[in-house]
Every structure is written in C-alpha cells, then in structure tokens.
Protein backbone atom coordinates (compact mmCIF):
# COMPACT_ATOMS: atom_id res chain seq x y z
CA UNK A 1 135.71 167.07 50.48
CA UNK A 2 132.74 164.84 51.22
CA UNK A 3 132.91 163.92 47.06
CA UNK A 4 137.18 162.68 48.01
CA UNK A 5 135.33 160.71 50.89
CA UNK A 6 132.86 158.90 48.65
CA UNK A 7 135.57 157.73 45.95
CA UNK A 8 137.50 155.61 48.31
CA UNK A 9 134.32 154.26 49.94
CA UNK A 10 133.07 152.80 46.07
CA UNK A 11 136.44 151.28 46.44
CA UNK A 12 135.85 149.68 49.95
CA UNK A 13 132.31 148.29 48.71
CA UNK A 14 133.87 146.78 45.57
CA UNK A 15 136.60 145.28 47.64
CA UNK A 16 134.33 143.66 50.29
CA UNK A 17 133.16 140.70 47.58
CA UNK A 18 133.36 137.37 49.89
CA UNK A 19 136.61 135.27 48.98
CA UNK A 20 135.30 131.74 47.35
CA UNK A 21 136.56 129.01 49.42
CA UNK A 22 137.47 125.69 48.67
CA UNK A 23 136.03 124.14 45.68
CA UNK A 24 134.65 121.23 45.10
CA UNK A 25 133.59 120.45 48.30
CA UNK A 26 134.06 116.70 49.06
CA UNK A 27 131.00 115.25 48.43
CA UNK A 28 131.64 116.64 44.58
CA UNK A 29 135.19 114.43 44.83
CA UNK A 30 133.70 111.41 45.61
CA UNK A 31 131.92 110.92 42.26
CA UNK A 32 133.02 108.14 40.68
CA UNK A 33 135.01 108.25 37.39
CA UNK A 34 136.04 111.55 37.68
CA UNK A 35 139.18 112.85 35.42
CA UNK A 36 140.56 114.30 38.51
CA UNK A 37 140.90 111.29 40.13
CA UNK A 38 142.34 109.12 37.35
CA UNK A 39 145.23 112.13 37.02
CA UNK A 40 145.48 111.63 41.29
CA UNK A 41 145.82 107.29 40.88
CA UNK A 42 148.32 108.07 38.02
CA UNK A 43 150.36 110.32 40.42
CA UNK A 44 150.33 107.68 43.18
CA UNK A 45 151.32 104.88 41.43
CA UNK A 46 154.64 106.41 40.07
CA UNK A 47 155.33 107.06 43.88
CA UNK A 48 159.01 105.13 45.26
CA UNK A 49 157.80 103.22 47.91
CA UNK A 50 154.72 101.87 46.19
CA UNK A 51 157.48 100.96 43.41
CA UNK A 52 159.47 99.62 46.21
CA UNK A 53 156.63 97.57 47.55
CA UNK A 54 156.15 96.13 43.96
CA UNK A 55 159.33 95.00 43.65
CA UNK A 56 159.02 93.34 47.14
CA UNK A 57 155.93 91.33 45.73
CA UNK A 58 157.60 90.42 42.88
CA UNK A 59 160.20 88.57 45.36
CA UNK A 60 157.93 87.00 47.37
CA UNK A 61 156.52 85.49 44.06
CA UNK A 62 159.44 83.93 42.73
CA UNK A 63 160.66 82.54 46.37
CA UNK A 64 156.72 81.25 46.99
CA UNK A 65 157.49 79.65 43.37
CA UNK A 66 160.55 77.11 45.22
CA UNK A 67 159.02 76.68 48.43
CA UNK A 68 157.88 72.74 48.54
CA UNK A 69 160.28 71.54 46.51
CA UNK A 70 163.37 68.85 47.53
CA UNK A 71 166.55 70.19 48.68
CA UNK A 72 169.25 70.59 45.95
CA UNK A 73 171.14 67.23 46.06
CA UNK A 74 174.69 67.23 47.19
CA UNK A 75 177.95 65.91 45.71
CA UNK A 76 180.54 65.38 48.30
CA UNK A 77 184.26 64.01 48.06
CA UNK A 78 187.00 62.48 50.72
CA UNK A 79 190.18 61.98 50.48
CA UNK A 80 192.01 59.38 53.36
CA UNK A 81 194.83 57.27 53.62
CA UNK A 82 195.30 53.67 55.12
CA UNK A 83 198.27 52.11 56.54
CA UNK A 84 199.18 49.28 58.16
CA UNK A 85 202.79 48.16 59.94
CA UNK A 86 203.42 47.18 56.28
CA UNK A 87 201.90 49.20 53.53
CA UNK A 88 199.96 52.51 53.16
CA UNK A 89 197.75 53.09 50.62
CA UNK A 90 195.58 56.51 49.75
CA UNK A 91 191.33 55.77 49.29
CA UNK A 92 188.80 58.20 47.61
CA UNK A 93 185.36 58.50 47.81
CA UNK A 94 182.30 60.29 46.04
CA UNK A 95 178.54 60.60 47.45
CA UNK A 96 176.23 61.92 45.78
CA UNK A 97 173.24 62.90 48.43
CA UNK A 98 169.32 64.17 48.39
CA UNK A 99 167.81 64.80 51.34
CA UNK A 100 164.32 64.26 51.93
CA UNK A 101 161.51 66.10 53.52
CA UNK A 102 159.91 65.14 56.89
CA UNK A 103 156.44 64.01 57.08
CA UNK A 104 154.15 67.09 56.74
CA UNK A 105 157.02 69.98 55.95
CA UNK A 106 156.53 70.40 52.19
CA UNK A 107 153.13 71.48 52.86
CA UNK A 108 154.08 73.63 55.63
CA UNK A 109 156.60 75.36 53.72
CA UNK A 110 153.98 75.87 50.66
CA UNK A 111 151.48 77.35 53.45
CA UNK A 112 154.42 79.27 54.41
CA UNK A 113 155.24 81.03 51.47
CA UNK A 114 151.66 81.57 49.73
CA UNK A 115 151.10 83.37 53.14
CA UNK A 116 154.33 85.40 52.85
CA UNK A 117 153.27 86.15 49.41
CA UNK A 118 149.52 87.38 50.84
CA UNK A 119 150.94 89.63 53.20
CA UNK A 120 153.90 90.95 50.69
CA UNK A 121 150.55 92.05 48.29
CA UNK A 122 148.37 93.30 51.24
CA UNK A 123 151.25 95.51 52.66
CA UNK A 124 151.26 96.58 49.28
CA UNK A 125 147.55 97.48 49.48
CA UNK A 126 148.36 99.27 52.45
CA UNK A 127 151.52 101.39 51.32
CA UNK A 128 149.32 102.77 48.16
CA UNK A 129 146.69 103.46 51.08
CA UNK A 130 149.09 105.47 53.17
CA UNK A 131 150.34 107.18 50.59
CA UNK A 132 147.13 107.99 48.56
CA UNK A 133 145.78 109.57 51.74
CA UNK A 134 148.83 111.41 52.67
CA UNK A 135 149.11 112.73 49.43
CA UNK A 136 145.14 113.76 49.16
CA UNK A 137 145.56 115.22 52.89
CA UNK A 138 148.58 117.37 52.17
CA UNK A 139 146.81 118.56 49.00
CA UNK A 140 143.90 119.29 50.59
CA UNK A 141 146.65 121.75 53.12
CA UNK A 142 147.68 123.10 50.70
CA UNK A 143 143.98 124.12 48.83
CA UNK A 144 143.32 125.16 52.26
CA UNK A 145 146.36 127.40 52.82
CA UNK A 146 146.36 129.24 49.47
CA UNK A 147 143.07 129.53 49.94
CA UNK A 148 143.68 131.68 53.21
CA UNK A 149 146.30 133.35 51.64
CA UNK A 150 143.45 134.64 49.26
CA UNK A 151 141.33 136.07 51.93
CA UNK A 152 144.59 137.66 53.35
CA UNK A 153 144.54 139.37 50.00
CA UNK A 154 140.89 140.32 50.27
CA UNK A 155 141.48 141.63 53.32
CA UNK A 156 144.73 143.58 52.56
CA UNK A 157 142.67 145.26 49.72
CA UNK A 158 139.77 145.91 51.91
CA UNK A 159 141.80 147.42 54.77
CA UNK A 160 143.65 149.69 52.32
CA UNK A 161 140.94 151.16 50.78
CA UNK A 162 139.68 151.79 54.45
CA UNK A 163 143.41 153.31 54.50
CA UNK A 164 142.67 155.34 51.88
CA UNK A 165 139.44 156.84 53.16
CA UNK A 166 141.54 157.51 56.42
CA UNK A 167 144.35 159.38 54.97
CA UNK A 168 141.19 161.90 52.86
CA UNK A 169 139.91 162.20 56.28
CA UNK A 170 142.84 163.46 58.10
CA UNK A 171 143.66 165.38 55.12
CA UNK A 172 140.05 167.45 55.80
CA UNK A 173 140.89 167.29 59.88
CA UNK A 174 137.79 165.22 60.26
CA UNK A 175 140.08 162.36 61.18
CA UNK A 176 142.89 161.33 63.64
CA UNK A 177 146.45 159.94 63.09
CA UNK A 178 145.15 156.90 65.45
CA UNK A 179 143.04 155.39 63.12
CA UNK A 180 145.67 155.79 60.48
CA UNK A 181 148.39 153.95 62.73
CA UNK A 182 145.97 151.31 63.55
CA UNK A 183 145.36 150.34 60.03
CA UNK A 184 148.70 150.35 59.36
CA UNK A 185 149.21 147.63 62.31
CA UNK A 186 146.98 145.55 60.57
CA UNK A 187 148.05 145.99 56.96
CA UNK A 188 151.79 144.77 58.37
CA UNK A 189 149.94 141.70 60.07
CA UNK A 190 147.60 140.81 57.42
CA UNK A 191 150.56 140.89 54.91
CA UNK A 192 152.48 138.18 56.98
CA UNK A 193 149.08 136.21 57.75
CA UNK A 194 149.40 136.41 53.68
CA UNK A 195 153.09 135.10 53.09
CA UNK A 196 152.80 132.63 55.89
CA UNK A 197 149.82 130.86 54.14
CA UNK A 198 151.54 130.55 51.25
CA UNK A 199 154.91 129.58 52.45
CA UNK A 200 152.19 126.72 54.14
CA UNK A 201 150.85 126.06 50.45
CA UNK A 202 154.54 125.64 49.39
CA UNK A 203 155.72 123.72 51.94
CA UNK A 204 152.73 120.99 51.59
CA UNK A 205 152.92 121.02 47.45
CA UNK A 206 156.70 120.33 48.03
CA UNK A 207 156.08 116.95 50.51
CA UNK A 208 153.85 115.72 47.64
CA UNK A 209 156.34 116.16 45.03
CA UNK A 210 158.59 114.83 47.39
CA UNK A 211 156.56 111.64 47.94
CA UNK A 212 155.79 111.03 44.41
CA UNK A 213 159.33 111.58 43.15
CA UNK A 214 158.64 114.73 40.94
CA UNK A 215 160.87 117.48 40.26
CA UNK A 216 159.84 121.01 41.96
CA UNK A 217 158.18 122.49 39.38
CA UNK A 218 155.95 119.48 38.28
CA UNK A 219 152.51 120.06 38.44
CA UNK A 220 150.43 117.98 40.98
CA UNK A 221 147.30 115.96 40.97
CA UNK A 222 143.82 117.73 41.84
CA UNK A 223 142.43 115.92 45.36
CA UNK A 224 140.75 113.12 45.19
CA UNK A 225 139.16 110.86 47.69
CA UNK A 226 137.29 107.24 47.48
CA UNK A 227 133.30 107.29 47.83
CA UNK A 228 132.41 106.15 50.98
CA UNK A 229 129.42 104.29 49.77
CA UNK A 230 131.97 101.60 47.95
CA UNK A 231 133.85 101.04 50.96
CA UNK A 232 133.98 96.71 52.54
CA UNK A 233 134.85 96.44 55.77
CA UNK A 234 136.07 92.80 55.09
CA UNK A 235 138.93 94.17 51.97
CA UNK A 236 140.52 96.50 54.28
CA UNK A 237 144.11 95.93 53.56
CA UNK A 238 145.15 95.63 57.68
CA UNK A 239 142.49 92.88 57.79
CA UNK A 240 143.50 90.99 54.86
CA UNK A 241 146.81 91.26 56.60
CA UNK A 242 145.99 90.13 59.55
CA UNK A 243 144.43 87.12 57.41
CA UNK A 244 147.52 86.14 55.71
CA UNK A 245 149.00 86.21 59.26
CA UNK A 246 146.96 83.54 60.57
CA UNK A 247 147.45 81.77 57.76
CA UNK A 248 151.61 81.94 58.41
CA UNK A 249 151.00 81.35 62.14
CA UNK A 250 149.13 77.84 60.52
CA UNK A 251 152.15 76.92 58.54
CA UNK A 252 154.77 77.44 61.15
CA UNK A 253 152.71 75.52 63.81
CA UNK A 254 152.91 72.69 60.66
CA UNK A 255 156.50 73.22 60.27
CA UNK A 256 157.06 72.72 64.23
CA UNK A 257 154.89 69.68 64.34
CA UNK A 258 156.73 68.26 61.48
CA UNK A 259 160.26 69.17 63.14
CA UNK A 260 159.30 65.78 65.92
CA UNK A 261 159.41 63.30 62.78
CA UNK A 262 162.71 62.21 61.82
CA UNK A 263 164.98 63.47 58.78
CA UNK A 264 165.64 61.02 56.04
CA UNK A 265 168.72 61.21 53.49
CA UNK A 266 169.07 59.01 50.37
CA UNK A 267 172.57 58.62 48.76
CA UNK A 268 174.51 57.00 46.58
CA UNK A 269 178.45 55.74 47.69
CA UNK A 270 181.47 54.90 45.19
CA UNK A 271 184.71 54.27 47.24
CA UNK A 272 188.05 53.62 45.80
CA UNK A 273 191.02 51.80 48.01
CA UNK A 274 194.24 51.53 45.99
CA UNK A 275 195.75 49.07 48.16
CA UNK A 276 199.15 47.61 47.25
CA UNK A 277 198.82 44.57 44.81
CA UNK A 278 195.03 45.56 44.71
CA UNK A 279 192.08 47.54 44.22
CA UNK A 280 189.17 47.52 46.11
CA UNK A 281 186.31 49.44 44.80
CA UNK A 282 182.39 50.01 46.52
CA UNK A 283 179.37 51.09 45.21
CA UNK A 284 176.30 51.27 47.78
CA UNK A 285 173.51 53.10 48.02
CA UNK A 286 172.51 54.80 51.48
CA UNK A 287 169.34 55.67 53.38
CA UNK A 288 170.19 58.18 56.53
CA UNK A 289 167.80 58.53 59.35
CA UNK A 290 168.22 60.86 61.71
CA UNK A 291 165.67 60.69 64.63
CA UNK A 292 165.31 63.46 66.91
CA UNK A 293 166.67 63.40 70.74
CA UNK A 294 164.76 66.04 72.51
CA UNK A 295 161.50 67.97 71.31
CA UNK A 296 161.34 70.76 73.35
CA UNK A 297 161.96 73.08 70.87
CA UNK A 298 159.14 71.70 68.66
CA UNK A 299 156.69 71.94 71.21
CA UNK A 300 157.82 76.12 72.26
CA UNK A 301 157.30 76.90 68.64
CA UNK A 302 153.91 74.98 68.36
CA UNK A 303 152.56 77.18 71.45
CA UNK A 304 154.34 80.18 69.75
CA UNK A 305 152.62 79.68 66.11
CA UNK A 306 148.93 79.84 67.95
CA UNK A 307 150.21 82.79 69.86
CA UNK A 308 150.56 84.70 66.61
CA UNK A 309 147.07 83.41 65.37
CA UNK A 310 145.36 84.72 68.01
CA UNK A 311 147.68 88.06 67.41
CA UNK A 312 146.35 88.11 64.05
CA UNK A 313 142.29 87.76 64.76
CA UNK A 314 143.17 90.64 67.56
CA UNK A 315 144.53 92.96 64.60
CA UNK A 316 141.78 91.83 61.87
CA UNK A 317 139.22 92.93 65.09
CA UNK A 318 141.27 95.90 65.64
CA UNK A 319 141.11 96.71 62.02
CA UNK A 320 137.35 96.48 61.64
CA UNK A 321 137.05 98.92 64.37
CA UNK A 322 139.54 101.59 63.19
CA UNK A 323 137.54 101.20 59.62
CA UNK A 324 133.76 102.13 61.15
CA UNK A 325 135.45 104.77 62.97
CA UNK A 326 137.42 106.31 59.80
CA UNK A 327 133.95 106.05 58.21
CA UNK A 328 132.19 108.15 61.01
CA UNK A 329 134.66 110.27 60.99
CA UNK A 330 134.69 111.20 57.35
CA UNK A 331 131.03 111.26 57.72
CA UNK A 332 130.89 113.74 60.66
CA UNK A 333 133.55 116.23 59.51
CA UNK A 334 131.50 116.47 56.13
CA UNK A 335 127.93 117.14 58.03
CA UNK A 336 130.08 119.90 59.68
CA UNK A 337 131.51 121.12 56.48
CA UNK A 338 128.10 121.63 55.16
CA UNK A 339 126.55 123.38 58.38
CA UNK A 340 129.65 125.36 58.41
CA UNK A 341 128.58 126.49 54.61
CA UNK A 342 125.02 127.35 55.42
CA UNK A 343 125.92 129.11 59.27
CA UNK A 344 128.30 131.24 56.99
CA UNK A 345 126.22 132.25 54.56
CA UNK A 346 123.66 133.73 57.36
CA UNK A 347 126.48 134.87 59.38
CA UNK A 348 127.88 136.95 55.88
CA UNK A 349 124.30 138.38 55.07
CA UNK A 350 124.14 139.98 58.82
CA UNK A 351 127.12 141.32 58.74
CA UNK A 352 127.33 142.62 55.35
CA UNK A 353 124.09 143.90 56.60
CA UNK A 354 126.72 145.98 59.41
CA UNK A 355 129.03 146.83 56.93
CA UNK A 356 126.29 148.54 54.33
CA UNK A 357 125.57 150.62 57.47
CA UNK A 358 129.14 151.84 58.43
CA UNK A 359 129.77 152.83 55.21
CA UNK A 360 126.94 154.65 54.83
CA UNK A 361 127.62 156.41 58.26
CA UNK A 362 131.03 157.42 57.18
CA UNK A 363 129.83 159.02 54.13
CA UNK A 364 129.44 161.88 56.61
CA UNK A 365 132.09 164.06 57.95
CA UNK A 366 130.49 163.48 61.88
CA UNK A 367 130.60 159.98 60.96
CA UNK A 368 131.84 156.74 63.42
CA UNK A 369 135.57 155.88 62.95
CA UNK A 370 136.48 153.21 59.90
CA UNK A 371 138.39 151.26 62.70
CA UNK A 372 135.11 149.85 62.92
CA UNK A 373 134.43 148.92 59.37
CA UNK A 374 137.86 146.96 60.34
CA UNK A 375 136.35 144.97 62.66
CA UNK A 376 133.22 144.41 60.40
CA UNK A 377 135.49 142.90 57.63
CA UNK A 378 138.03 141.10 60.42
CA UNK A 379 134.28 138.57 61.49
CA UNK A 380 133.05 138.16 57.56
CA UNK A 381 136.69 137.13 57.18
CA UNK A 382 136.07 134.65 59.96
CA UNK A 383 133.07 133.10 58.85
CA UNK A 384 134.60 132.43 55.45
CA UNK A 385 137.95 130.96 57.55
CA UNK A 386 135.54 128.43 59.24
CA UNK A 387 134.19 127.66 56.35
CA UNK A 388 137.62 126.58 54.80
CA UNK A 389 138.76 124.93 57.90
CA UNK A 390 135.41 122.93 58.10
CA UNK A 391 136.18 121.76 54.51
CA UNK A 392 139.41 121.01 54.91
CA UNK A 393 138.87 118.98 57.74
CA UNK A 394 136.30 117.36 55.69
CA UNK A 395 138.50 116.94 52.86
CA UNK A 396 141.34 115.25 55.06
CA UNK A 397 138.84 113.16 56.70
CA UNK A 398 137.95 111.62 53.42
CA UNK A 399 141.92 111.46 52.81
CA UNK A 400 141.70 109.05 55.72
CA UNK A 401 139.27 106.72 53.73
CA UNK A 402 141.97 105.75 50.82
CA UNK A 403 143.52 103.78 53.64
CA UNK A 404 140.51 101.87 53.68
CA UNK A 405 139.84 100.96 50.11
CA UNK A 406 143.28 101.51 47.70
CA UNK A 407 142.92 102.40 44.70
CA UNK A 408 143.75 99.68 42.23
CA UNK A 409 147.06 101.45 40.33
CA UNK A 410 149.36 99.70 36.99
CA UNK A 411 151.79 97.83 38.50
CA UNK A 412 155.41 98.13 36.83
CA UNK A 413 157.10 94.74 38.51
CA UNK A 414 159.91 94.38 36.26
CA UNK A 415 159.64 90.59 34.73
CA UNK A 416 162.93 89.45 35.45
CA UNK A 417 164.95 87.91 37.87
C-alpha cells in the first residue's frame, strides 16, 4: 500500500512547478522600437474615435483656411411703386453690397481659427492618448487575468493529485472521509476562481476589440507602453491645449475690442423709375457706416476673454502636475513590481522548502494529513498572485504614461471636402 501512496505523491511533486507570471515585465516594454509596439500603434490608429477626431481636424483646417477673409458680397433687389393724385408709376432697384471688416477683426478672426485649429489637433493628441492607455491597461487585465486563470489550473492539478493520494489513503483506512470532502470544497472553488478569471480575460479582450472596431475573433495587439525616459513635460497634449486656449481667449478679447469700432459697407446703387412720359434712371455708389450706440457688451466679453486666459494657464499648471505625478506613479508601481519578484522568489524557496517536508511525511502511513500540503500550495499560490498583481499594476501604471506622450499614428483624413 505504501508503493499506491508514493505514485500519486511523484504526481503531486511534478504538479507543484511555480506558474510563470506575466511576461515581459514592463521595463522589457519600454524598449524602444520594439515589433510589439509598432503592431500596438497600428491597432490604435484604426480605432473610431481617433478616426473621428481626424476628421474633426480636417474641418477645423478648411474653416481656419476662410477665416480673415471679406464677407461674400451681396446682391439685393426692390420692387416699389409711386403715385401721385395723377399718375402711378412702378420703380426697381439693384445693389450690389460688400461689407467691410472693422478695424482689428480680420486678425482676430485669423487668431481665432489657427487657435481652433491647435486645439482640434491637440484634442486629437489627447484622444490617441486615452485610448492608447485604455487599450494597453485593459490588455494588461486581461494578461493578468488569464494569467490567474493559469495558476487556478496549477492549483486544480495540484489539489487533485493531493485528491488522489487521499482517496489511496482511505482506501488502506489510514485516512478519513474529512480530508476527502475538504478537497473536494476546494477543487469546486478553485474551478470557479478558474472560469471567473477567464470570463475576466474575455470580457477585457472584448472592450479592446470593441474600442478598436475589430470583429470578435480578431487577434489583438501585444501591450505596449511609452519609455518614460522620452517623456516632456512641456508636449503633454492637456498643456498644449491649454496653450491653444489662451491663444483663443487672445483672439476673442481682439474680436470684442474690435466690436467698439464702427461697421463699414461699400455698395453700388442702379435705380429705375418708369414714370409716365419718362424715365428716370440712378447709378451711385454707397459707403454705409454704422457706429455703435452702447458698448456694454464689448466691454463684458473683453473681461470674459481674460477670464478664460487665466482658465487656461490654471489647466496648463494643472496639467504639469498631473504629468510628474503619472510619472511617479509609473515609477513607484514598477519598484514594487520588482520587489514583489525578488520577495516571491524567497517566499517560494521557504515554502517549497515546507512542501518537500510534507510530502515526505506523508510517504508514511502515521503521516500528518495532506489538508496541510493544501495549505502549503494555497501561500506559494499567493506569492506568485502578488507577483502578478504587482506587475499588473505596474503594467497599467505605465498604460497611464501614453496619455502623456501619444504615439505619433498615420493619419487617414480623407482629402476632400
């Protein structure tokens, strides 16, 4: 009976291999020029709303492109008729009008619009941001989950050999029907600790199809993250927004202080009278100036164009601070990452240390229960978990940084209007 005993343990020892974890940690991402990552910028830039974004910079273009120029002229016609106590007679008349800018508002409107146009390309910047690091951060959730579904695996085959070495026992009445019932409770939990990590993997592989407009069984993009290293505070895409909307609070304070000068019109006038027993025809040319009663109005949006200046230096300061602190924290969480790898591999040595000893106790028939060995394999399977959350919080954490500097990605702005 003791030889039965000894099969099943081999088993157990060949079963109790750590599970890898995630690999390559980030620090191996973050090397430039890396195949994975070209494959991961490919991905992103067929995503819809970076599209979408690209189409929206394409419109700002081609408005910025009429923005200064005069106003369409305008062709108006009348119709009247005359009378007198003696005759009536119909008149016509045909202007032909252009208006002309005040003093200052061509300027302002060019300002205007190359600002419009700067903050059309940095939201841009920012959408491929958001997206690159949501993308990298669910497939880093997903690594992470399959991953643990892995070690659910290792530990299913671990705890059934243990099974197995249970049932021999109570077969040669040096065991008890409690230890077989207990494995059993943990076989059941293990196996939905197993299809709940996967249904997790699923779940986050779906969202990035979903985001990058795939179908469900195209393959994804390996994760990739920016290096840290290349990272400038000053092209963060919130700051350069927050640039091009100081610039557009400068315009419109322009455009306001041009709205106090008056508005000048230059037409030309043909008039037609067909009176009775005569024509009379005119032909004049017209200047229009229109001066401006009140400027109230001017003055409200003056104070309300420096208003949104000083909005915009608050969100390029904002945006330097939420940049050094995405930086420490990508920093930090890999530090941990790599402590968590080393503590592990200590922590797996002692306790496979524990384990060599329990199965070498239950090689005899007066040996300790295998519940034990359970618990042995439950805290190596714990270290290795903290080592894949410590990695994956790593690996989101550098997510975070694509935020910081976007990846520069074809743009497919269709050339046409």
């Amino acid at each position: 009976m003791r030889t039965a005993v000894l099969l099943p343990l081999c088993m157990l020892t060949w079963a109790a291999d750590p599970v890898p974890v995630i690999a390559p940690t980030p620090a191996d991402v973050n090397a430039p020029a890396m195949p994975a990552q070209a494959a991961f910028l490919r991905a992103v830039a067929g995503a819809p709303a970076i599209q979408a974004a690209q189409e929206r910079i394409f419109a700002a273009r081609r408005a910025a492109g009429s923005a200064g120029r005069l106003a369409d002229p305008m062709l108006g016609a009348g119709y009247a008729r005359k009378s007198t106590a003696m005759d009536r007679w119909p008149m016509y008349d045909v202007r032909l009008e252009q208006a002309l800018p005040r003093w200052g508002e061509r300027d302002a409107r060019r300002a205007k619009a190359l600002a419009e146009t700067a903050m059309t390309e940095a939201d841009l910047r920012e959408i491929i941001g958001d997206t690159a690091a949501e993308i990298a951060a669910m497939l880093a959730e997903a690594e992470s989950a399959r991953a643990k579904a892995e070690l659910a695996r290792a530990q299913i085959a671990r705890a059934t050999a243990v099974q197995t070495i249970i049932v021999a026992r109570v077969a040669s009445g040096t065991g008890g029907s409690a230890e077989q019932l207990e494995v059993n409770s943990r076989l059941a939990a293990l196996a939905v600790e197993r299809d709940t990590m996967l249904r997790m993997a699923a779940d986050a592989e779906q969202d990035v199809r979903g985001r990058l407009g795939l179908p469900p069984t195209a393959l994804l993009p390996i994760f990739a993250a920016p290096d840290p290293k290349s990272i400038a505070i000053e092209r963060v895409p919130g700051i350069a927004a927050a640039q091009a909307k100081s610039a557009e609070a400068d315009a419109m304070f322009q455009e306001a202080r041009a709205s106090r000068y008056p508005e000048t019109a230059l037409g030309v006038r043909y008039e037609r009278e067909l009176v009775p027993g005569d024509t009379m025809t005119t032909v004049g040319l017209e200047l229009r100036v229109s001066l401006p009663v009140w400027q109230s109005a001017s003055g409200d949006q003056e104070l309300a164009a420096l208003a949104r200046r000083r909005a915009a230096q608050h969100e390029a300061e904002a945006w330097q601070f939420r940049a050094r602190a995405l930086l420490g924290r990508a920093e930090r969480a890999t530090a941990v990452a790599v402590t968590a790898r080393s503590a592990a591999e200590a922590t797996k040595g002692r306790i496979s240390a524990e384990y060599d000893a329990l199965v070498q106790a239950a090689t005899t028939q007066s040996g300790p229960g295998l519940t034990a060995v359970l618990g042995v394999i439950d805290r190596l399977s714990e270290a290795e978990r903290q080592v894949i959350d410590a990695e994956v919080a790593a690996r989101q954490a550098a997510a975070g940084l694509w935020r910081l500097a976007p990846p520069d990605l074809p743009t497919s702005v269709r050339a046409q209007p």
